[in-house]
Protein backbone atom coordinates (compact mmCIF):
# COMPACT_ATOMS: atom_id res chain seq x y z
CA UNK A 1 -4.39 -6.12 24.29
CA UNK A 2 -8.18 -6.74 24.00
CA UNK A 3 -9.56 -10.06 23.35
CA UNK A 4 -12.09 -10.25 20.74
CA UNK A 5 -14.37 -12.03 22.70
CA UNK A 6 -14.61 -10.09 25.92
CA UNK A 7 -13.65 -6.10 24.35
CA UNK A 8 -16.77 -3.82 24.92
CA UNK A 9 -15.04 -0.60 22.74
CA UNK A 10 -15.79 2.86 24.44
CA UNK A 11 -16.66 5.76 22.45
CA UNK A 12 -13.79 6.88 20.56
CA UNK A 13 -11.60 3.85 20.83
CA UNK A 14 -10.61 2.03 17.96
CA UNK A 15 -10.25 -1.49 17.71
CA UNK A 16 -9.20 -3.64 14.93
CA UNK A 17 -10.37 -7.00 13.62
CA UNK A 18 -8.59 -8.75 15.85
CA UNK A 19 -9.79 -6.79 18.89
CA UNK A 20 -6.72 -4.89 19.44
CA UNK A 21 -6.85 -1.51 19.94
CA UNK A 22 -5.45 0.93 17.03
CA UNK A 23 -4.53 4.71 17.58
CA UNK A 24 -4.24 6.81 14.91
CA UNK A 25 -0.46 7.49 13.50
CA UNK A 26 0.35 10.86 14.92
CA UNK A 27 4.03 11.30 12.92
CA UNK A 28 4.72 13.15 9.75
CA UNK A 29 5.83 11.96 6.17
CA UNK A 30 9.04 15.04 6.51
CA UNK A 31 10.09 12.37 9.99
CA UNK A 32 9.91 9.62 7.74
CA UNK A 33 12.21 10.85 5.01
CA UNK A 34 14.53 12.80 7.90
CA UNK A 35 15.05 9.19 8.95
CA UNK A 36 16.16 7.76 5.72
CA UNK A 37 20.51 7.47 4.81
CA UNK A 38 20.45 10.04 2.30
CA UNK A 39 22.17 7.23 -0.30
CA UNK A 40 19.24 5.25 -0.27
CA UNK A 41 17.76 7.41 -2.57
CA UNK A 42 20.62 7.31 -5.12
CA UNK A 43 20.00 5.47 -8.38
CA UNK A 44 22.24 3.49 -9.92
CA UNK A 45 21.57 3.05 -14.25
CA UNK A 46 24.07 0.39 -13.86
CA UNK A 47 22.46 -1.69 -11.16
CA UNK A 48 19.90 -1.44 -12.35
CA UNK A 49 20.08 -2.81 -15.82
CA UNK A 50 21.95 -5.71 -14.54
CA UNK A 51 19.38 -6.92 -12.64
CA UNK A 52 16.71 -6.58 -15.85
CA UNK A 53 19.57 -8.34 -17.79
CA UNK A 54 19.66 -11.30 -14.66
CA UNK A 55 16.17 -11.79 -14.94
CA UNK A 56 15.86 -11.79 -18.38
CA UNK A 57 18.99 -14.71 -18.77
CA UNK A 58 17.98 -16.61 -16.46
CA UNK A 59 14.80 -16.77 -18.14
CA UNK A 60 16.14 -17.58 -21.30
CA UNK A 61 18.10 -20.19 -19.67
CA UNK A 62 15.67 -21.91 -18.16
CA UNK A 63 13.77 -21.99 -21.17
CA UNK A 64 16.70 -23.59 -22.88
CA UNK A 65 17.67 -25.89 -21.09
CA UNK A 66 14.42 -27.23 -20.37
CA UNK A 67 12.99 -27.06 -23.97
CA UNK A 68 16.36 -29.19 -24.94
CA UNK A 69 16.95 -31.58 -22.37
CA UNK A 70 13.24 -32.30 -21.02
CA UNK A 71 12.38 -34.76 -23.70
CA UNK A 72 11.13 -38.25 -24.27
CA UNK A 73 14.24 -39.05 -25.18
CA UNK A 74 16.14 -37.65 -22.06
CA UNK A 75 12.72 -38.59 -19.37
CA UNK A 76 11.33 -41.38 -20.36
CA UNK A 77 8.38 -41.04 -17.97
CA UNK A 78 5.65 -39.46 -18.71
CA UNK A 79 4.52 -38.61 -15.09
CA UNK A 80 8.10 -36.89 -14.10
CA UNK A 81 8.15 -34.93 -17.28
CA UNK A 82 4.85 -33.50 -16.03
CA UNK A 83 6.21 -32.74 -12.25
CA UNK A 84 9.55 -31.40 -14.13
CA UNK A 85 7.56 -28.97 -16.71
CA UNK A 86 5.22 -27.89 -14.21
CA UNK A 87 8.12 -27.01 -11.98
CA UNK A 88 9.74 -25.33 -14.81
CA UNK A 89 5.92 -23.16 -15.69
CA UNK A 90 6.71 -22.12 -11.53
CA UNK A 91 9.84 -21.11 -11.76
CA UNK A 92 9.37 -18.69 -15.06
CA UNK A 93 6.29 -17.35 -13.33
CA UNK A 94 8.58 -16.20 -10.49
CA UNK A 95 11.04 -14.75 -12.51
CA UNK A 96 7.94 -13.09 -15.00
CA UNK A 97 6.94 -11.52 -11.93
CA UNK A 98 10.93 -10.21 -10.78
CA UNK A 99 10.26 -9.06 -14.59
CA UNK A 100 7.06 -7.40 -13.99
CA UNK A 101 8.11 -5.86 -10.40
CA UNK A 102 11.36 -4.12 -12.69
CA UNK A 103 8.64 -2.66 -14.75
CA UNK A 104 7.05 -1.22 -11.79
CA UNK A 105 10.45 0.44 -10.73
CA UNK A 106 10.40 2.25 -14.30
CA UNK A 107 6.80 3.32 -13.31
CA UNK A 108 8.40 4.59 -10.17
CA UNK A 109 11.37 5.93 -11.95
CA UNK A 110 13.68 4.47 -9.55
CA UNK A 111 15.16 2.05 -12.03
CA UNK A 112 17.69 4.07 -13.54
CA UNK A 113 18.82 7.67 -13.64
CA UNK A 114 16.69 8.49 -17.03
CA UNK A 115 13.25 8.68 -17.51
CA UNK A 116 13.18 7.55 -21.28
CA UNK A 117 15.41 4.05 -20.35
CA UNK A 118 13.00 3.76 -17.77
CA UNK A 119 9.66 4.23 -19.39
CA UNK A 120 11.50 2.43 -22.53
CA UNK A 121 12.45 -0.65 -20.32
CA UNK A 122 9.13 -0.45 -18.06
CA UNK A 123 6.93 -0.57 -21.47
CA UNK A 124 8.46 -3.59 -23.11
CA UNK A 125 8.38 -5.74 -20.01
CA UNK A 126 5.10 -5.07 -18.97
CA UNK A 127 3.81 -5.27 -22.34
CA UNK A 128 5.62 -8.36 -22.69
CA UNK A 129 3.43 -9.54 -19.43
CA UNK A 130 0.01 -8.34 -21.35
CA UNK A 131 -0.03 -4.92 -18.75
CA UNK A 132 -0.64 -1.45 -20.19
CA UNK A 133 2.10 0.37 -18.90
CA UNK A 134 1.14 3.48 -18.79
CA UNK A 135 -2.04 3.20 -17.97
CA UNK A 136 -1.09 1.31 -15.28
CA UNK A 137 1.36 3.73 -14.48
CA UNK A 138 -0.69 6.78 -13.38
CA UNK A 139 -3.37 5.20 -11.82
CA UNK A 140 -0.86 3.34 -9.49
CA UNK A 141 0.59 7.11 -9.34
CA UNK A 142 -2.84 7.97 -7.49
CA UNK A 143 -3.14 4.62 -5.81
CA UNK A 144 0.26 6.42 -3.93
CA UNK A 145 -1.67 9.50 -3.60
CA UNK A 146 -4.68 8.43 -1.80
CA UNK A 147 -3.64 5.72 -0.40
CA UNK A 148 -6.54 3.76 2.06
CA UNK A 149 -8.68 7.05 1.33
CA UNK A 150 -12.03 5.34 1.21
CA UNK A 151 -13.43 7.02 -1.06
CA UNK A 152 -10.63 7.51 -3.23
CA UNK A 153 -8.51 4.95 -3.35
CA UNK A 154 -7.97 3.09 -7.12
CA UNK A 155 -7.34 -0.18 -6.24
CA UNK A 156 -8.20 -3.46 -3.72
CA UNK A 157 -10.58 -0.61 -2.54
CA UNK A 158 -12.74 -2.44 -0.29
CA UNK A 159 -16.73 -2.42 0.13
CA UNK A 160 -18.18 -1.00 2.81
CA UNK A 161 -21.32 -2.51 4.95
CA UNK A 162 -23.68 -1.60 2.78
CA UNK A 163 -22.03 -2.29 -1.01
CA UNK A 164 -21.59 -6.13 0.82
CA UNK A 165 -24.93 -6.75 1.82
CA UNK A 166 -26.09 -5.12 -1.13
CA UNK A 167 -24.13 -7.91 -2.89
CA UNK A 168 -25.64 -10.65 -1.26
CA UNK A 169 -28.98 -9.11 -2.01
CA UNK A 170 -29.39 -8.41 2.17
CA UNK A 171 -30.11 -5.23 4.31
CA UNK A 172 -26.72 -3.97 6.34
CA UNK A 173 -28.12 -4.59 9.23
CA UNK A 174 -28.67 -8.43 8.29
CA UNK A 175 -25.16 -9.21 7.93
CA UNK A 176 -24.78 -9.95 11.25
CA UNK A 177 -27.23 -12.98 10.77
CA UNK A 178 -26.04 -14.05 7.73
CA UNK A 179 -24.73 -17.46 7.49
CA UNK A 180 -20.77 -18.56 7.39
CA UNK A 181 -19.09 -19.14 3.92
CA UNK A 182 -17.91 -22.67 3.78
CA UNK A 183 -14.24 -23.36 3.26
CA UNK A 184 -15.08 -24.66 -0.19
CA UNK A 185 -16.90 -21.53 -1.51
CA UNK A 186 -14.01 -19.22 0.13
CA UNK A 187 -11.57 -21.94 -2.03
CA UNK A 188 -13.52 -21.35 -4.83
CA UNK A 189 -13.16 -17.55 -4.70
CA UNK A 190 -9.95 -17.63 -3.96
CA UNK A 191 -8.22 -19.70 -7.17
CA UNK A 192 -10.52 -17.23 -9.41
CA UNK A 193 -9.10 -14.34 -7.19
CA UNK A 194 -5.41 -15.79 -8.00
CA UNK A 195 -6.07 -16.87 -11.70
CA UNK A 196 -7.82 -13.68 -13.68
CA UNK A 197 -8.19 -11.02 -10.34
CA UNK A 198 -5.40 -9.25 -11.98
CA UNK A 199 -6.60 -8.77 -15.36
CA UNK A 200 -9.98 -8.71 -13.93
CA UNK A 201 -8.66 -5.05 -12.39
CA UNK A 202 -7.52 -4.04 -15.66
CA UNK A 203 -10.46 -4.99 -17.87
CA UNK A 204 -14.16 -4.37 -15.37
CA UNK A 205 -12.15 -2.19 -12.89
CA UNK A 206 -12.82 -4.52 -9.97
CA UNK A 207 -11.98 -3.77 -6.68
CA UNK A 208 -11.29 0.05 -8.06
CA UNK A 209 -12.83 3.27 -7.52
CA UNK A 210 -16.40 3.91 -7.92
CA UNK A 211 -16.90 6.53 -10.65
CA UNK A 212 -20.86 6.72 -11.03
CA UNK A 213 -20.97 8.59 -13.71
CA UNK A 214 -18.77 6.17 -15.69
CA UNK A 215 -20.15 2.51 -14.65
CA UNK A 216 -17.40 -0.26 -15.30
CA UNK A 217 -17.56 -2.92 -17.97
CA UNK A 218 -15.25 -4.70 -20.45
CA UNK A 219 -13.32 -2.15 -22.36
CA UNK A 220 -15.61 0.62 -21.34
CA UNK A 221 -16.42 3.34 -18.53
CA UNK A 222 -13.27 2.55 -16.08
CA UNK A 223 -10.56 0.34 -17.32
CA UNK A 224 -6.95 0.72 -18.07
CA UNK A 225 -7.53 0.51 -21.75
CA UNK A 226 -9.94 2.96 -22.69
CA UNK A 227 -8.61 6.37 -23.14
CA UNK A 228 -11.53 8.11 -22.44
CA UNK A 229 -11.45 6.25 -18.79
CA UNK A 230 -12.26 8.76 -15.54
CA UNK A 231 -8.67 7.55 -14.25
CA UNK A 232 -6.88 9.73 -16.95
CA UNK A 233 -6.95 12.92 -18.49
CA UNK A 234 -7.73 14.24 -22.09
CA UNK A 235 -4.09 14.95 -22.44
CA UNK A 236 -2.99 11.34 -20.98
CA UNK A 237 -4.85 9.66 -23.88
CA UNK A 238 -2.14 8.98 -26.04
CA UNK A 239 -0.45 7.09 -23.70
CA UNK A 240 -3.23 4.92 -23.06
CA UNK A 241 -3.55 4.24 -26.67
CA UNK A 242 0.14 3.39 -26.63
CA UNK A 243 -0.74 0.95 -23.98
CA UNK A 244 -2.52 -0.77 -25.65
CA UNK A 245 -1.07 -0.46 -29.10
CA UNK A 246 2.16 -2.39 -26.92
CA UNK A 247 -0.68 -5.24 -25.69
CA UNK A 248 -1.84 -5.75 -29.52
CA UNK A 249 2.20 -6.23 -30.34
CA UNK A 250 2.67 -8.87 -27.53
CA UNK A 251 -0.43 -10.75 -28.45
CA UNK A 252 0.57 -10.64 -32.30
CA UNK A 253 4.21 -12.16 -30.93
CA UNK A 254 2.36 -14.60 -29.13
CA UNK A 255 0.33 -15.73 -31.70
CA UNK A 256 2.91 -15.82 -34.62
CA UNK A 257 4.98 -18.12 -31.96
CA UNK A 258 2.46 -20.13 -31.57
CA UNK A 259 1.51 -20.97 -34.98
CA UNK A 260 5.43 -21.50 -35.64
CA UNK A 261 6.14 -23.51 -32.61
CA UNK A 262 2.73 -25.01 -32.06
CA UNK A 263 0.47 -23.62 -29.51
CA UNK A 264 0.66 -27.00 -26.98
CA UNK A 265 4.17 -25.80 -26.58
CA UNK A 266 3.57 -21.86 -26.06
CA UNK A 267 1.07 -23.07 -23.60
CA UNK A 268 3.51 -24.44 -21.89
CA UNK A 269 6.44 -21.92 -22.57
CA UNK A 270 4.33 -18.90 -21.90
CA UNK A 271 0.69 -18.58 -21.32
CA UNK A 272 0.95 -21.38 -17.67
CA UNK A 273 3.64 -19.29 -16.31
CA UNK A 274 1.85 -15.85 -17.07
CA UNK A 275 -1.03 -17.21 -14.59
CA UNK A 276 1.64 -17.67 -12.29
CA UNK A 277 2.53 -13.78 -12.69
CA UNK A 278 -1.24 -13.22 -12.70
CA UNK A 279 -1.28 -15.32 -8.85
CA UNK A 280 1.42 -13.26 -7.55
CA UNK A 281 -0.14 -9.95 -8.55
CA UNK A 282 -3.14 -10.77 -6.92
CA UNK A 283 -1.60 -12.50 -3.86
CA UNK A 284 1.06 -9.95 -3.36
CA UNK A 285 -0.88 -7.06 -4.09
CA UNK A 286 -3.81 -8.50 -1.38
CA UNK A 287 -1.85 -9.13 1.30
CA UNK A 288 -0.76 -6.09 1.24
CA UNK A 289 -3.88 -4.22 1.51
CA UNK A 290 -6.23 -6.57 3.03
CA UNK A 291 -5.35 -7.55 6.44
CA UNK A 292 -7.34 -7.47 9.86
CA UNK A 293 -5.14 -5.05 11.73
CA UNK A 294 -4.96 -2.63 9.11
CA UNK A 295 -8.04 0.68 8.89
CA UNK A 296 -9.51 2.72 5.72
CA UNK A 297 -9.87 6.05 6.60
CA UNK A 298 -12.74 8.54 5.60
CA UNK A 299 -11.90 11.28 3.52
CA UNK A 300 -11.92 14.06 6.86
CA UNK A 301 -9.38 11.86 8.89
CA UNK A 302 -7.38 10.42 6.03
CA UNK A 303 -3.87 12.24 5.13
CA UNK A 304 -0.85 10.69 2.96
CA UNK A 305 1.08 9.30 6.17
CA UNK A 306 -2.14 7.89 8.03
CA UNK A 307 -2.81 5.63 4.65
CA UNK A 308 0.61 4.85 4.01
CA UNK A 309 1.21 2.90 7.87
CA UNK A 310 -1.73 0.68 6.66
CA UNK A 311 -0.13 -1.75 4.43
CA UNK A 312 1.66 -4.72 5.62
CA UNK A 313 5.22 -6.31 5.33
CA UNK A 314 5.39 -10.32 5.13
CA UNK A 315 8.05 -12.86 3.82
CA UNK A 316 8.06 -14.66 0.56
CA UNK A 317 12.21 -16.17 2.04
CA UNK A 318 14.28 -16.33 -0.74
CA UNK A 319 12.28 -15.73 -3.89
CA UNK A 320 10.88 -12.46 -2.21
CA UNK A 321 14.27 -11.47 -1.43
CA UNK A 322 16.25 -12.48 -4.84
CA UNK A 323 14.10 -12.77 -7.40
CA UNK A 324 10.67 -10.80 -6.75
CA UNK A 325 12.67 -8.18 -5.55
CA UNK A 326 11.73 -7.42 -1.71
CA UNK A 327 8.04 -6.08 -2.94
CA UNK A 328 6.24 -8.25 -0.64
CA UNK A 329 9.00 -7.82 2.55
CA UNK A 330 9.52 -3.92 2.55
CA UNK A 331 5.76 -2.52 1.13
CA UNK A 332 5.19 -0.16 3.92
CA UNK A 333 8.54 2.12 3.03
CA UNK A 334 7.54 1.62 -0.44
CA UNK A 335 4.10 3.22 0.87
CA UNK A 336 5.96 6.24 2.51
CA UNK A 337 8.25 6.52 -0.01
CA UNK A 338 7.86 5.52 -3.82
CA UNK A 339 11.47 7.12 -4.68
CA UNK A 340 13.65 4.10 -3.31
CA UNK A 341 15.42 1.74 -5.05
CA UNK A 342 14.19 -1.87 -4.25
CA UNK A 343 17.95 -2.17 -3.96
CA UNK A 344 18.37 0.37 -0.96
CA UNK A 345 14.83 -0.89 0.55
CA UNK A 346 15.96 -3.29 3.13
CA UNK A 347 18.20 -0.35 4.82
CA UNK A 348 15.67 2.25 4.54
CA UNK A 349 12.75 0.60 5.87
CA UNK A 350 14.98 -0.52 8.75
CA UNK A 351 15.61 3.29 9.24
CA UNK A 352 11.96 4.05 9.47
CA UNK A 353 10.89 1.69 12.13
CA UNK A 354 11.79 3.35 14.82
CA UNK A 355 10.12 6.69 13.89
CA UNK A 356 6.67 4.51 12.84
CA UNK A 357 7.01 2.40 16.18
CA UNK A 358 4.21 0.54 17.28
CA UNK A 359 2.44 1.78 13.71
CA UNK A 360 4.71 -0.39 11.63
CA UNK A 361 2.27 -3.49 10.27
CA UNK A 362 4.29 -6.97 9.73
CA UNK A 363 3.14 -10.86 9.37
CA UNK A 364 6.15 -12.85 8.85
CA UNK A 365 4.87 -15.73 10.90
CA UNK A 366 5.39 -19.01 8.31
CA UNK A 367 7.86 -17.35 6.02
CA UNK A 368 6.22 -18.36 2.70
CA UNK A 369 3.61 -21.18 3.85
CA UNK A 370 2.65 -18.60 6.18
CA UNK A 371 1.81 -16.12 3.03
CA UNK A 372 0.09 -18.60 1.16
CA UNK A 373 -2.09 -19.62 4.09
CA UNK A 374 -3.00 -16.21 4.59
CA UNK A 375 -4.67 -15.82 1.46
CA UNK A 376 -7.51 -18.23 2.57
CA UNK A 377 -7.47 -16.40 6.08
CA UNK A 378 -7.60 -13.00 5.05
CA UNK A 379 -9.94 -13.85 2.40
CA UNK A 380 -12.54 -15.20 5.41
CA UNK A 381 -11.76 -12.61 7.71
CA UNK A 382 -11.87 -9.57 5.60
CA UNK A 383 -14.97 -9.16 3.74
CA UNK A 384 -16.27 -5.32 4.50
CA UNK A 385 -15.58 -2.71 6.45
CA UNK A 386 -17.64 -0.17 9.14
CA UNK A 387 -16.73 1.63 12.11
CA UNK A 388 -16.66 0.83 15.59
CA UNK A 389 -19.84 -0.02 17.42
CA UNK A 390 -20.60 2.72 19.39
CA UNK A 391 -17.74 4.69 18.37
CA UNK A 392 -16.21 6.26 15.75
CA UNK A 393 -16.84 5.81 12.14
CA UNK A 394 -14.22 8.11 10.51
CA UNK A 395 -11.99 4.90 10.82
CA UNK A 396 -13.29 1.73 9.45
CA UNK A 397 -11.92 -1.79 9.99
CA UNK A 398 -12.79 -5.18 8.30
CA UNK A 399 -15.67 -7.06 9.78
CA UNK A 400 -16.98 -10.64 8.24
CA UNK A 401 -19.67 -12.73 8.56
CA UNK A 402 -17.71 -16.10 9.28
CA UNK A 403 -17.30 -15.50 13.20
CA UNK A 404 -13.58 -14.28 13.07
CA UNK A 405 -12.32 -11.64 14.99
CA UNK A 406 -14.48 -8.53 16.13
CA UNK A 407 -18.04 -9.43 15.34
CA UNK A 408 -19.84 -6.83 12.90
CA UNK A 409 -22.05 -4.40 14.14
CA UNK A 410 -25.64 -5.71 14.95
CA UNK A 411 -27.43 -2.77 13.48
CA UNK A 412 -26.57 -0.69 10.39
CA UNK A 413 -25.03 2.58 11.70
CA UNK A 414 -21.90 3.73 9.52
């Protein structure tokens, strides 16, 4: 293992941010699935509608409970009512995200054994959480397809050298010199990151793919609600319309609730906890595809394997497990293979390690504290990426400007 400080890469060696050196993943997708019990691709209609029917009681529950008994009456103090509803906004925006992550199943088609129950079930919850469904649907479809393909790739896409400096209004080859971000501004950018990145995505197309022709903006060029958006086809318009027909429903519910319950309380009830959903989107969703050990490939290296091995387990403890659904703790099968239950995912990503080896990509380290704290880290430590000084630039790693890890290259040459 190379230290960051001392590694002088050779021609043709890779090395990530963290100075150790990468080699290329040399196995197939067909050893991958040869590796997996055949019954973890079995779906089971009935499992799977329990578990949307747990999540959805338990919300409803909660709701209950807490709208009944957390009173004046029954709390007299004003500052532990505050602690106990804010407590109560956290634990709805866990299970709004279990929600959202069964939605994503029925994108997946793994829910259940039809395709109408699951597009059915997948609309009306993600709806329900203010996301298009369907348009969400096929571009996360090619997000699976071109996985870490630079210049393909749909979402958490990141910039290269020169889209960074151009950013900062500096040359590439300045970057180098450029001064640290303070822990303040990287604090900054990281609760806007957690509190609108996710619609953000949806709405300018932010962190997407570049489409020239069709320049991002609210509502127009490339976003999931416009029909006439580069990420879908004529013939996939309808659905996109649908889409959004099923946002304008939600937000109609919404309001009518409000204005019969009284919008201090569907704050409360709905819209606090759907920023929660919004922060583990963005968290869980980052984390996954922004690490420092972890390459974007250029289009003549890339294939569907290579860019599947570079996402990244972690551990959320019980929550990822029970109620989000083991999304953040088994990613990199899901990356290989889309078809699995999250309910056989724990035995078939145990099934794979062996054949990925020393390719398999995990940070468990702090269970949950740990995940949170990597956020901030990951946010400092992964701001562009560029090839290997020297070296090869078919392979690109993240490079940053704060003094972590491998320095950036000194001179613009990718």
């Amino acid at each position: 293992m190379s230290s960051p400080d001392t590694a002088e890469p050779a021609k043709d060696r890779l090395f990530d941010s963290n100075g150790n050196e990468f080699k290329v993943p040399d196995y197939t997708i067909g050893d991958i699935h040869r590796a997996i019990p055949k019954h973890c691709f079995e779906r089971s209609t009935a499992t799977g509608l329990y578990y949307v029917a747990r999540d959805l009681a338990c919300t409803a529950v909660i709701w209950y409970l807490t709208s009944t008994y957390l009173t004046p009456e029954n709390v007299p103090s004003t500052p532990l009512r505050v602690v106990l509803w804010g407590l109560y906004t956290f634990i709805q925006g866990c299970f709004g995200l279990g929600l959202w992550v069964l939605g994503h199943e029925c994108g997946h088609q793994t829910l259940t054994t039809s395709s109408f129950l699951n597009d059915s079930i997948g609309f009306i919850l993600h709806s329900a959480l203010l996301s298009p469904y369907y348009s969400w649907k096929i571009s996360h479809k090619r997000h699976h397809q071109v996985h870490n393909n630079i210049a393909e790739d749909v979402v958490w896409n990141p910039r290269t050298r020169n889209q960074y400096a151009q950013m900062l209004g500096k040359l590439p080859h300045e970057l180098a010199e450029a001064g640290e971000d303070t822990p303040i501004a990287t604090l900054a950018w990281l609760i806007i990151q957690q509190m609108i990145g996710w619609p953000n995505y949806l709405i300018t197309n932010i962190t997407g793919h570049n489409f020239p022709q069709n320049p991002s903006g609210v509502f127009t060029g490339a976003n999931h609600f416009n029909p006439n958006s580069p990420y879908f086809t004529p013939s996939q318009a309808k659905l996109i319309i649908i889409s959004d027909l099923g946002i304008a429903a939600a937000i109609a519910g919404f309001v009518y609730l409000s204005k019969t319950f009284g919008w201090n309380n569907m704050f409360v009830w709905y819209f606090i906890p759907y920023l929660w959903v919004n922060n583990w989107l963005a968290a869980i969703t980052f984390l996954h595809h922004t690490d420092p050990s972890v390459p974007r490939y250029m289009p003549e290296t890339w294939t569907y394997t290579r860019g599947a091995a570079a996402t990244v387990d972690r551990d959320f403890g019980f929550i990822g497990r029970h109620i989000f659904h083991n999304i953040i703790e088994t990613h990199v099968l899901h990356h290989y293979v889309n078809t699995i239950p999250f309910y056989h995912s724990w035995e078939a990503s145990e099934a794979i390690k062996p054949v990925i080896g020393g390719h398999y990509r995990s940070d468990t380290r702090g269970g949950p504290f740990g995940f949170v704290y990597a956020l901030y880290s990951n946010l400092r430590s992964c701001q562009w990426v560029e090839g290997v000084d020297g070296g090869r630039n078919d392979v690109l790693f993240f490079r940053n400007k704060n003094g972590m890890g491998v320095q950036p290259l000194k001179a613009h040459t990718s």
